[in-house]
N, C-alpha and C. Protein backbone atom coordinates (compact mmCIF):
# COMPACT_ATOMS: atom_id res chain seq x y z
N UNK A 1 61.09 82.89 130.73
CA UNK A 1 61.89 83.76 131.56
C UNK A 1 63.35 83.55 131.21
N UNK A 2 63.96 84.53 130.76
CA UNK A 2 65.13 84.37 130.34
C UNK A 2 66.24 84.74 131.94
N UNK A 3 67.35 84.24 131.54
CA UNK A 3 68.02 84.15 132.58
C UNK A 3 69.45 85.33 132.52
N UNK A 4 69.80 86.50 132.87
CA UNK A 4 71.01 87.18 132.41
C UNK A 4 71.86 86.88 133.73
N UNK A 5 71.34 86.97 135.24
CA UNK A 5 72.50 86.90 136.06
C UNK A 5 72.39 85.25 136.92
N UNK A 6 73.12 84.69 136.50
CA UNK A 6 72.73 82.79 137.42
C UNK A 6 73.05 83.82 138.85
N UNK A 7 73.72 84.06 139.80
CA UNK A 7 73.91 84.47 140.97
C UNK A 7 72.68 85.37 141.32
N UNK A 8 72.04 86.20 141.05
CA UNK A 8 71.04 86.65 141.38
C UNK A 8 69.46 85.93 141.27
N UNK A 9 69.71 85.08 140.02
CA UNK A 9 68.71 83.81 140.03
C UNK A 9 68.51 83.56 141.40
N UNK A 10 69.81 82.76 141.46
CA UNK A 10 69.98 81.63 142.57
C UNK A 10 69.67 82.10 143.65
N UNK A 11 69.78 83.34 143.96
CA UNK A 11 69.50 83.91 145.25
C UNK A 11 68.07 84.49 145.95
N UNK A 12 67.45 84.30 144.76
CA UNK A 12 66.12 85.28 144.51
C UNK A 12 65.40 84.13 145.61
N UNK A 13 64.36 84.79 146.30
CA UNK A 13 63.49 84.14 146.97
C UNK A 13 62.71 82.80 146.34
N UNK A 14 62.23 83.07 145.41
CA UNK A 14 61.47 81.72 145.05
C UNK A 14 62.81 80.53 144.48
N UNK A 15 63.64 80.40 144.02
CA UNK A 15 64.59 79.98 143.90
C UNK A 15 65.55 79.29 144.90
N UNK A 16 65.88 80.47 146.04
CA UNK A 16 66.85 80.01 147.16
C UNK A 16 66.36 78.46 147.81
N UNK A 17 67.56 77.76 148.15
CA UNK A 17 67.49 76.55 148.21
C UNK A 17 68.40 75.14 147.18
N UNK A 18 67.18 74.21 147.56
CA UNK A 18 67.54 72.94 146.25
C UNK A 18 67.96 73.87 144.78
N UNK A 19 69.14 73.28 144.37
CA UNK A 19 69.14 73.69 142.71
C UNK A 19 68.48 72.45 141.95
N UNK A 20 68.33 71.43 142.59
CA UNK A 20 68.42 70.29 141.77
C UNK A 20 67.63 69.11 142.93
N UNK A 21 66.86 68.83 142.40
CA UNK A 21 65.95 67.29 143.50
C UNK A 21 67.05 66.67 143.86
N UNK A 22 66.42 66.29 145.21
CA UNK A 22 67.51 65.42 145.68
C UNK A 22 68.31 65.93 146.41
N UNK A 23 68.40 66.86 146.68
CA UNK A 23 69.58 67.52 147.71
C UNK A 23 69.72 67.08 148.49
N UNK A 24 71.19 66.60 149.40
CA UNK A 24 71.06 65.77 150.48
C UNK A 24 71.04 64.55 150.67
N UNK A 25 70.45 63.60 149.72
CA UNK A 25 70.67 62.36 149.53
C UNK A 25 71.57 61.96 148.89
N UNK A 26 73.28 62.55 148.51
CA UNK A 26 74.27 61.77 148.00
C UNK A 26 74.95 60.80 148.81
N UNK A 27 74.76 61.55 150.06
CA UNK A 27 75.83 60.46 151.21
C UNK A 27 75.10 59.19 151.14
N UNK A 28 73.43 59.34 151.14
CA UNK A 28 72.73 58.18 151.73
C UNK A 28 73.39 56.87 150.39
N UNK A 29 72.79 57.55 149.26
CA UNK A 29 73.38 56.51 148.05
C UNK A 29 74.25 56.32 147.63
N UNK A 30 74.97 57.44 147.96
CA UNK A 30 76.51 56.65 148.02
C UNK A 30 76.61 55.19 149.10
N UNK A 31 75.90 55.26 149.58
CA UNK A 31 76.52 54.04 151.07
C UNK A 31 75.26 53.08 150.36
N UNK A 32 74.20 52.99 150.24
CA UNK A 32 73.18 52.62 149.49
C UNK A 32 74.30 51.69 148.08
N UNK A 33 74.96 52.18 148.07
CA UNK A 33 75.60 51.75 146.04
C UNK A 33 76.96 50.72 147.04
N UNK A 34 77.82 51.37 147.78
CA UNK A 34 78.77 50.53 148.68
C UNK A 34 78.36 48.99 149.23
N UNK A 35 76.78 49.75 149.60
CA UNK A 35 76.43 47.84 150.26
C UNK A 35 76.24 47.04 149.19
N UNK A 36 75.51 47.89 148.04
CA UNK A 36 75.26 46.78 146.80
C UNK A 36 76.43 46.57 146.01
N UNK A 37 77.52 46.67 146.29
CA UNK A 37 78.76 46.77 145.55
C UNK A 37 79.46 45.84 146.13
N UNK A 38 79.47 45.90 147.89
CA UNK A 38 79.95 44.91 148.64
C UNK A 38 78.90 43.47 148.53
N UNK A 39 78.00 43.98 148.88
CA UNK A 39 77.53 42.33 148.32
C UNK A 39 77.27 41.65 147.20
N UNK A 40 77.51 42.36 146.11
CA UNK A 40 77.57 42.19 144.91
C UNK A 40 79.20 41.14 144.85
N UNK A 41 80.04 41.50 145.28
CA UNK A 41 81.11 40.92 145.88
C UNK A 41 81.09 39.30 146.53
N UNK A 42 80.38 39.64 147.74
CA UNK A 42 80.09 38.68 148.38
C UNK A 42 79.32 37.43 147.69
N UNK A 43 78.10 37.49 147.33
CA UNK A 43 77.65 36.79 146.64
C UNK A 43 78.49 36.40 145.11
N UNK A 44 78.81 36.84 144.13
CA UNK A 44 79.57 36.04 143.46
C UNK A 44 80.74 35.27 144.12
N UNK A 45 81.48 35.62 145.14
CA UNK A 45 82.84 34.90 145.75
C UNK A 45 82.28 33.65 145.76
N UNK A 46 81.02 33.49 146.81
CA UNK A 46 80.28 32.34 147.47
C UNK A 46 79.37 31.23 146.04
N UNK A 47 79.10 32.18 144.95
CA UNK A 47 79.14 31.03 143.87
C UNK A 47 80.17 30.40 143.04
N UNK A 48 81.29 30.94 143.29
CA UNK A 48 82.44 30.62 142.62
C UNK A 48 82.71 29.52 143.32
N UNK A 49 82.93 29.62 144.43
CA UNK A 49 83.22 28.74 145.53
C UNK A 49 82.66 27.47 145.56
N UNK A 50 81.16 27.83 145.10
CA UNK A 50 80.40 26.49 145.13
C UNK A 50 80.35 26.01 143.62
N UNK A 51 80.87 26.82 142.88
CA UNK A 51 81.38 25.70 141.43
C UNK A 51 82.65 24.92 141.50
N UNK A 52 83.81 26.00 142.17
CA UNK A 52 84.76 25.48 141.98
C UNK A 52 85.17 24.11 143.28
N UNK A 53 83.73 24.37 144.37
CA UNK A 53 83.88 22.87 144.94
C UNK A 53 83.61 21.73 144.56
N UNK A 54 82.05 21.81 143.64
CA UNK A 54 82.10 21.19 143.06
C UNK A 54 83.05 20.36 142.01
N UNK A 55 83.41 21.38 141.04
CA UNK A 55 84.04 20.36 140.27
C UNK A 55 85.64 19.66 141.29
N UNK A 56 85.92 20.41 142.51
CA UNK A 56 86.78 19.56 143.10
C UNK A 56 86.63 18.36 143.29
N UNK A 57 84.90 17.99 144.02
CA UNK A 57 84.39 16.81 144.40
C UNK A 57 84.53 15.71 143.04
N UNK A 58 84.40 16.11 141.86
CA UNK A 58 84.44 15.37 141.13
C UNK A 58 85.75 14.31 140.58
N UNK A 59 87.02 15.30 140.98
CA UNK A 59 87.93 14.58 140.80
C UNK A 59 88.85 14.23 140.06
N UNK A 60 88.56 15.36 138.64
CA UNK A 60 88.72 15.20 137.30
C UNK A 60 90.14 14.32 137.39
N UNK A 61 90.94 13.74 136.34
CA UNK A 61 92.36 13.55 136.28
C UNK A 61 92.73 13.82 135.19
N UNK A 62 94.31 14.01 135.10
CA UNK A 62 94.94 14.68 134.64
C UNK A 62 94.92 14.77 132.93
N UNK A 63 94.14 13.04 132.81
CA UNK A 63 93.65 12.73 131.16
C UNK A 63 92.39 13.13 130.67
N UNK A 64 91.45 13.84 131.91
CA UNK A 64 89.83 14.27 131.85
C UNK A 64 89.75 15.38 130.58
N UNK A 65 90.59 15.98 130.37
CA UNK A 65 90.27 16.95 129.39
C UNK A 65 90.54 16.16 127.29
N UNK A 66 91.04 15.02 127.79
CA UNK A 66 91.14 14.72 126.59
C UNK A 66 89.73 14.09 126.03
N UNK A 67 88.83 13.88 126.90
CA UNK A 67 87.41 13.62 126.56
C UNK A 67 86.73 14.37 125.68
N UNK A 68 87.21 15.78 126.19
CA UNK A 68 86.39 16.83 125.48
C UNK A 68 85.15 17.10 125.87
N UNK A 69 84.78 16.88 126.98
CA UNK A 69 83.23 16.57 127.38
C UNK A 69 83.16 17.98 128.42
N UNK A 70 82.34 19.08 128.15
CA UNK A 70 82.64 19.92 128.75
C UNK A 70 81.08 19.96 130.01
N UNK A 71 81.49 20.62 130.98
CA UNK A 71 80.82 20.26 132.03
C UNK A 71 79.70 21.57 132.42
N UNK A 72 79.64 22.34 131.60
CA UNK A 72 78.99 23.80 131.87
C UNK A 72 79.01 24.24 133.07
């Protein structure tokens, strides 16, 4: 079926409606992508945190890097 007018397509009874799956669900995944974006956030802050306490606890001094001993 070839197509000459998109506006009369679109309007035609079997047609009218969805152009495309999914209609309606942008707001949801948009907010859906926000939470995983925000906690995507959250969770790395909270491992940073717990590396960079760690190596606080340790104590390094100011000659520790001349070891060369790297700590992964």
């Amino acid at each position: 079926m070839a197509v000459s007018n998109w506006i009369d397509h679109l309007s035609a009874e079997e047609v009218a409606g969805a152009v495309y799956p999914g209609v309606g669900t942008e707001g949801i995944l948009v907010l859906i992508a926000f939470v995983l974006w925000i906690g995507w956030h959250v969770l790395s802050a909270r491992q940073e945190n717990e590396k960079l306490s760690k190596l606080a606890r340790k104590r390094p001094s100011s000659n520790a890097w001349k070891n060369n001993v790297t700590d992964g």
